[in-house]
Protein backbone atom coordinates (compact mmCIF):
# COMPACT_ATOMS: atom_id res chain seq x y z
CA UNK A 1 126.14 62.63 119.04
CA UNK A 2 123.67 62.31 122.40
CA UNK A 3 122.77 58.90 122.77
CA UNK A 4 119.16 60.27 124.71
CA UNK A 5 118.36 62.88 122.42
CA UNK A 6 120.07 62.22 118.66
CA UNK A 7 118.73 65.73 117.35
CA UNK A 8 121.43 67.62 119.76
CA UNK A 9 125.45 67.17 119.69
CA UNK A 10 126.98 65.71 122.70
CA UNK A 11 128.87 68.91 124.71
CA UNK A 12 130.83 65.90 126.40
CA UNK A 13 132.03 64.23 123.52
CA UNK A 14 134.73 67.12 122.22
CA UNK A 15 136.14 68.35 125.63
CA UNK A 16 139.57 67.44 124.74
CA UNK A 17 139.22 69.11 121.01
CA UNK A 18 137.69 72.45 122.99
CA UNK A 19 140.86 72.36 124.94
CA UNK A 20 142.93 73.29 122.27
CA UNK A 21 140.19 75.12 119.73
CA UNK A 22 141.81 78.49 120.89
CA UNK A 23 145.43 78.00 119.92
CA UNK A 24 144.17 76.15 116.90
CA UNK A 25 141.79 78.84 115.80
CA UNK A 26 144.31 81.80 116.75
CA UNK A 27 147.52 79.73 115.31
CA UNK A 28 145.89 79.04 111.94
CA UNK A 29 144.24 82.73 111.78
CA UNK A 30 147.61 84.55 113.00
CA UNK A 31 149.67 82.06 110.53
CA UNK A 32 147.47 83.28 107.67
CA UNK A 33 146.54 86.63 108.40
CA UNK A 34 150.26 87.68 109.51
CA UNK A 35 152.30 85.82 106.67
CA UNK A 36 149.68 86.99 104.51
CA UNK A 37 150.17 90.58 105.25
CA UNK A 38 153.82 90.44 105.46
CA UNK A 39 154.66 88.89 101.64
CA UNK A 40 152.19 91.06 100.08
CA UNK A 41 153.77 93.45 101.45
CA UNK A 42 157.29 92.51 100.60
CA UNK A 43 156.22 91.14 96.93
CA UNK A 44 154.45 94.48 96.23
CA UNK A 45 157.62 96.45 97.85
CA UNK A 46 160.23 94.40 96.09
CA UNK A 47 158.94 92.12 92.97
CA UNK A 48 161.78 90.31 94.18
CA UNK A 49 160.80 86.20 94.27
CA UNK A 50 163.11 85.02 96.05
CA UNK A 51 163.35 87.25 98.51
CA UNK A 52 159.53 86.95 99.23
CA UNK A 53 160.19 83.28 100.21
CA UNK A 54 162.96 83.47 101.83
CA UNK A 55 160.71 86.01 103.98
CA UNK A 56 157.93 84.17 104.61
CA UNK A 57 159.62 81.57 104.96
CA UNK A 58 161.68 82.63 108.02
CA UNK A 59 158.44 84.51 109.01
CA UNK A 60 156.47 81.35 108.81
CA UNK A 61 159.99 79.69 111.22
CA UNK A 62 160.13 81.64 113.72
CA UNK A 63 156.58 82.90 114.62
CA UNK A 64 155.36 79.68 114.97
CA UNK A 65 158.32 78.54 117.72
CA UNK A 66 157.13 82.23 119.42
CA UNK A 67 153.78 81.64 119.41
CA UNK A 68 154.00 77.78 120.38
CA UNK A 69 156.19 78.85 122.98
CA UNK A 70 154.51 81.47 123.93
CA UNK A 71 151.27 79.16 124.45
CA UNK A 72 152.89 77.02 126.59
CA UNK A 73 154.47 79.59 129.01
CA UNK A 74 151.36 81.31 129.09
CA UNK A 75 149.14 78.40 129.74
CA UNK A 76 151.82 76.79 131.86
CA UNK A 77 151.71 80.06 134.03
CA UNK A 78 148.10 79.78 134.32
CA UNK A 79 148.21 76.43 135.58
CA UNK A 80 151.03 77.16 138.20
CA UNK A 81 149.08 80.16 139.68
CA UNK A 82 145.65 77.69 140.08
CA UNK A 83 147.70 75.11 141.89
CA UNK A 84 148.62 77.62 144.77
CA UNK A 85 145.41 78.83 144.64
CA UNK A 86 144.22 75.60 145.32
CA UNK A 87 146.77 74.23 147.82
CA UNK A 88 146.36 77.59 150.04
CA UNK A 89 142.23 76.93 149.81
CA UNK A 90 143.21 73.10 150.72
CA UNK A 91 145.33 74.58 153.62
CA UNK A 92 141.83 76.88 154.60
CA UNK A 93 139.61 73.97 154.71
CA UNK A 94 142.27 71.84 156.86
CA UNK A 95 142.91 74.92 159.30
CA UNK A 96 139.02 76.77 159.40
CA UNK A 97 137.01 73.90 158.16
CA UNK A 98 133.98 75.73 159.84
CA UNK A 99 134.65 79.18 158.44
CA UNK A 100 134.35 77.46 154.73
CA UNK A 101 131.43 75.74 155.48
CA UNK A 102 129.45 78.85 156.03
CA UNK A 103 131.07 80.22 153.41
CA UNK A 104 129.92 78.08 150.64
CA UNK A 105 126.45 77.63 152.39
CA UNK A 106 126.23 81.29 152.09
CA UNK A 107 127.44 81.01 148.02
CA UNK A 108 125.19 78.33 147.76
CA UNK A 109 122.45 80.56 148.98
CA UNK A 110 123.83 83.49 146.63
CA UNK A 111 123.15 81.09 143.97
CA UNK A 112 119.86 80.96 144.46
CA UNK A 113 119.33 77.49 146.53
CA UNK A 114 117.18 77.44 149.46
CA UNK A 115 119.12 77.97 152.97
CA UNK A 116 118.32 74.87 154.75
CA UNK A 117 118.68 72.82 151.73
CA UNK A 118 122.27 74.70 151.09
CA UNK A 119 123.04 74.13 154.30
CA UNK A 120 122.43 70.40 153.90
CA UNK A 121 124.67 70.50 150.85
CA UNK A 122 127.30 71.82 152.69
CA UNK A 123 127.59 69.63 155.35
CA UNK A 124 127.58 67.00 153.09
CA UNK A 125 130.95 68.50 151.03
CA UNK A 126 132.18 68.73 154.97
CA UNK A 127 132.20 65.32 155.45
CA UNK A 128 134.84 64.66 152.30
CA UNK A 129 137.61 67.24 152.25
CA UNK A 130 138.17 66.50 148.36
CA UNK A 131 134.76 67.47 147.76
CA UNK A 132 134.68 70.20 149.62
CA UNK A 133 137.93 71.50 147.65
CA UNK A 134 136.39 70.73 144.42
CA UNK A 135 133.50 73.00 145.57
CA UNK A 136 134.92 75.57 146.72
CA UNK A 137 137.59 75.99 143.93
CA UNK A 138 134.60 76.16 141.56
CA UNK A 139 131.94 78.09 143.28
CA UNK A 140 134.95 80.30 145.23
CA UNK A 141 138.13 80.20 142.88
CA UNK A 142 136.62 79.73 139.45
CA UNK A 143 139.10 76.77 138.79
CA UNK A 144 138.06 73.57 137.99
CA UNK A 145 140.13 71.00 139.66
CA UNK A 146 142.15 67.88 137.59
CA UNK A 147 141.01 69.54 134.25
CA UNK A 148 142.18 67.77 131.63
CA UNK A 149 144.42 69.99 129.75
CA UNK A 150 148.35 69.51 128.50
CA UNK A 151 150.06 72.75 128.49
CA UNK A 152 152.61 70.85 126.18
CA UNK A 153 149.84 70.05 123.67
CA UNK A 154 148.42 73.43 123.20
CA UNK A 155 152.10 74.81 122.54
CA UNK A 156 152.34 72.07 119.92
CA UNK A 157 148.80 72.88 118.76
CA UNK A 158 149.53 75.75 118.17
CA UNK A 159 152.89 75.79 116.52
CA UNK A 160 151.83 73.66 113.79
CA UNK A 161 148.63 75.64 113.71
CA UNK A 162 150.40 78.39 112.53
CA UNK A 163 153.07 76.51 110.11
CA UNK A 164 149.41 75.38 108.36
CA UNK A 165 148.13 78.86 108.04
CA UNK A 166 151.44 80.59 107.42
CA UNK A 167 151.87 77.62 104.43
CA UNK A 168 149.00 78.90 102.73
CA UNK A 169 149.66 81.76 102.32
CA UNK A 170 153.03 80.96 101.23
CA UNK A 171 152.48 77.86 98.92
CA UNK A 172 151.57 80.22 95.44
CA UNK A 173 155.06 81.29 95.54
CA UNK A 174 156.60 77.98 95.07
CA UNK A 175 154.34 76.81 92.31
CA UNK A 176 154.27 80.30 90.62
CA UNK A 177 157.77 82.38 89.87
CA UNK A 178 155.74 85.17 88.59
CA UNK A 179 154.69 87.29 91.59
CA UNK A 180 152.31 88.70 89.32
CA UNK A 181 150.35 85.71 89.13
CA UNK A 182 151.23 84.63 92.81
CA UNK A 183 150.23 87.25 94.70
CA UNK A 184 146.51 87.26 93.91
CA UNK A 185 146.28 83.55 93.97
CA UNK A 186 148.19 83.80 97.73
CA UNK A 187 145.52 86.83 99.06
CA UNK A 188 142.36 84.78 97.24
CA UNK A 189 143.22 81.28 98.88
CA UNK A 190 144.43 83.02 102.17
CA UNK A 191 140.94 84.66 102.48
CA UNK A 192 139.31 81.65 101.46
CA UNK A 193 140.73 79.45 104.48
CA UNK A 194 140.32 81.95 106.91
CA UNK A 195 136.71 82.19 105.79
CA UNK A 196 136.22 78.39 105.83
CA UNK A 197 138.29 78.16 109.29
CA UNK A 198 135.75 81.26 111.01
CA UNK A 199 132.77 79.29 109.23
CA UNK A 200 134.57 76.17 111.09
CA UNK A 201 134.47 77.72 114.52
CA UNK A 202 130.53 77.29 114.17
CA UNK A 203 130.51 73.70 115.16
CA UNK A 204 131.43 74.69 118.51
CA UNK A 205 129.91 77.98 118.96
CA UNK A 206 126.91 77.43 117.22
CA UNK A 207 126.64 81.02 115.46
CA UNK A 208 125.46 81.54 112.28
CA UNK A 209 128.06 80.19 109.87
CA UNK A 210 128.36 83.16 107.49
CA UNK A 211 128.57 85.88 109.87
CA UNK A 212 132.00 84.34 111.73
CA UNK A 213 133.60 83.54 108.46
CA UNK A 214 133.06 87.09 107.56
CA UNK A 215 134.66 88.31 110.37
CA UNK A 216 137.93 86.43 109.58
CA UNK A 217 137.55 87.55 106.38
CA UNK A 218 137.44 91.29 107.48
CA UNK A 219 140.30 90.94 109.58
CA UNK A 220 142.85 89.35 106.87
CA UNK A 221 141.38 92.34 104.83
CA UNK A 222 142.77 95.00 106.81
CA UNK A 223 146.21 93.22 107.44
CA UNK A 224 146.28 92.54 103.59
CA UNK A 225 145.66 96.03 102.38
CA UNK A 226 148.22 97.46 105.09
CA UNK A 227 150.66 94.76 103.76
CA UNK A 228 149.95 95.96 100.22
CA UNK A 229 150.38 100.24 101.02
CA UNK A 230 153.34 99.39 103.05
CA UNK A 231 154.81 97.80 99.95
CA UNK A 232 153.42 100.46 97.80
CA UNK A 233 154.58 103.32 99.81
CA UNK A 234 158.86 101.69 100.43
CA UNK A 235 158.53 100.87 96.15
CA UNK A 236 157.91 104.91 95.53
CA UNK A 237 160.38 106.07 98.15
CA UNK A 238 163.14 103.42 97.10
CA UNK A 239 162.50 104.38 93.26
């Protein structure tokens, strides 16, 4: 909450929850929306209830390591390439320190500030070569420098992201051994957490609560009814 003003959220009190809101939003949606598809598929194809588990299951096992890997590397990457980025602009300011003054007087200027008062600015980031870095990698680069972020934590955020959503989907078919009755309760809760989780999203984004949880909803929709034909379709052929 904003100490000054109550009425408004504080934007600086969830930085480190923003951080990972992506790979917990896409884990969770992916885990649902993906498991969900899959084992409606495969208990519509096969009525088999066993082998429905043991699908998702293994589904549920090795997408999440994929995707929680797959964070990491990805996010890991990302940091690597701003890093050189930043050490080569470091090496610009040591080697042309004029040259980057004018330059971010003259992006300064761009940005609408007034040219002797961006000039003043400038020479002012001169005088500290950390300041002019952090300047220039934001107004320049686009990178904010010492951002608090842990590759390692938004792999793990994500990876047990999915596990959650993949589990709901899947949890029906250990309390029911009739895929009959299963199956509808899996799709109805599925769709119900991915509506509550795009409703969720709101707290951050500040759209209109209904709207985003619909759009979750459409998208397990789609993946659920392809799940479902698929299973159809393999069922007539295989009978």
């Amino acid at each position: 909450m904003n100490r000054l003003h109550p009425q408004f959220p504080d934007h600086h009190d969830s930085g480190g929850v923003i951080s990972k809101l992506r790979d917990i939003v896409f884990g969770m949606e992916d885990g649902m929306v993906s498991t969900l598809g899959a084992i409606t598929g495969i208990a519509t194809g096969s009525g088999d209830h066993f082998t429905v588990i043991l699908a998702g299951s293994v589904i549920i096992a090795v997408e999440s390591i994929s995707m929680g890997v797959g964070s990491y590397i990805s996010n890991k990457s990302e940091s690597d390439v701003e890093k050189r980025r930043l050490k080569e602009e470091g090496s610009e300011i040591k080697h042309f320190l004029e040259e980057e003054v004018k330059e971010l007087t003259d992006i300064y200027i761009r940005d609408g500030w007034p040219t002797e008062f961006a000039g003043k600015m400038a020479e002012v980031a001169s005088k500290d070569e950390k300041l002019l870095l952090h300047e220039m990698a934001h107004h320049e680069l686009g990178i904010i420098p010492d951002k608090n972020v842990s590759n390692i934590g938004r792999g793990v955020a994500m990876f047990f992201s999915y596990i959650i959503g993949g589990s709901i989907a899947l949890t029906p078919y250990f309390i029911f051994s009739n895929i009959k009755t299963a199956l509808p309760i899996s799709v109805c809760i599925t769709l119900l957490g991915l509506f509550v989780l795009g409703a969720g999203t709101t707290r951050f984004s500040k759209r209109v609560w209904w709207k985003a949880g619909s759009e979750f909803l459409f998208l397990a929709g789609i993946a659920t009814i392809v799940g479902y034909i698929i299973g159809k379709v393999v069922e007539s052929v295989a009978l």
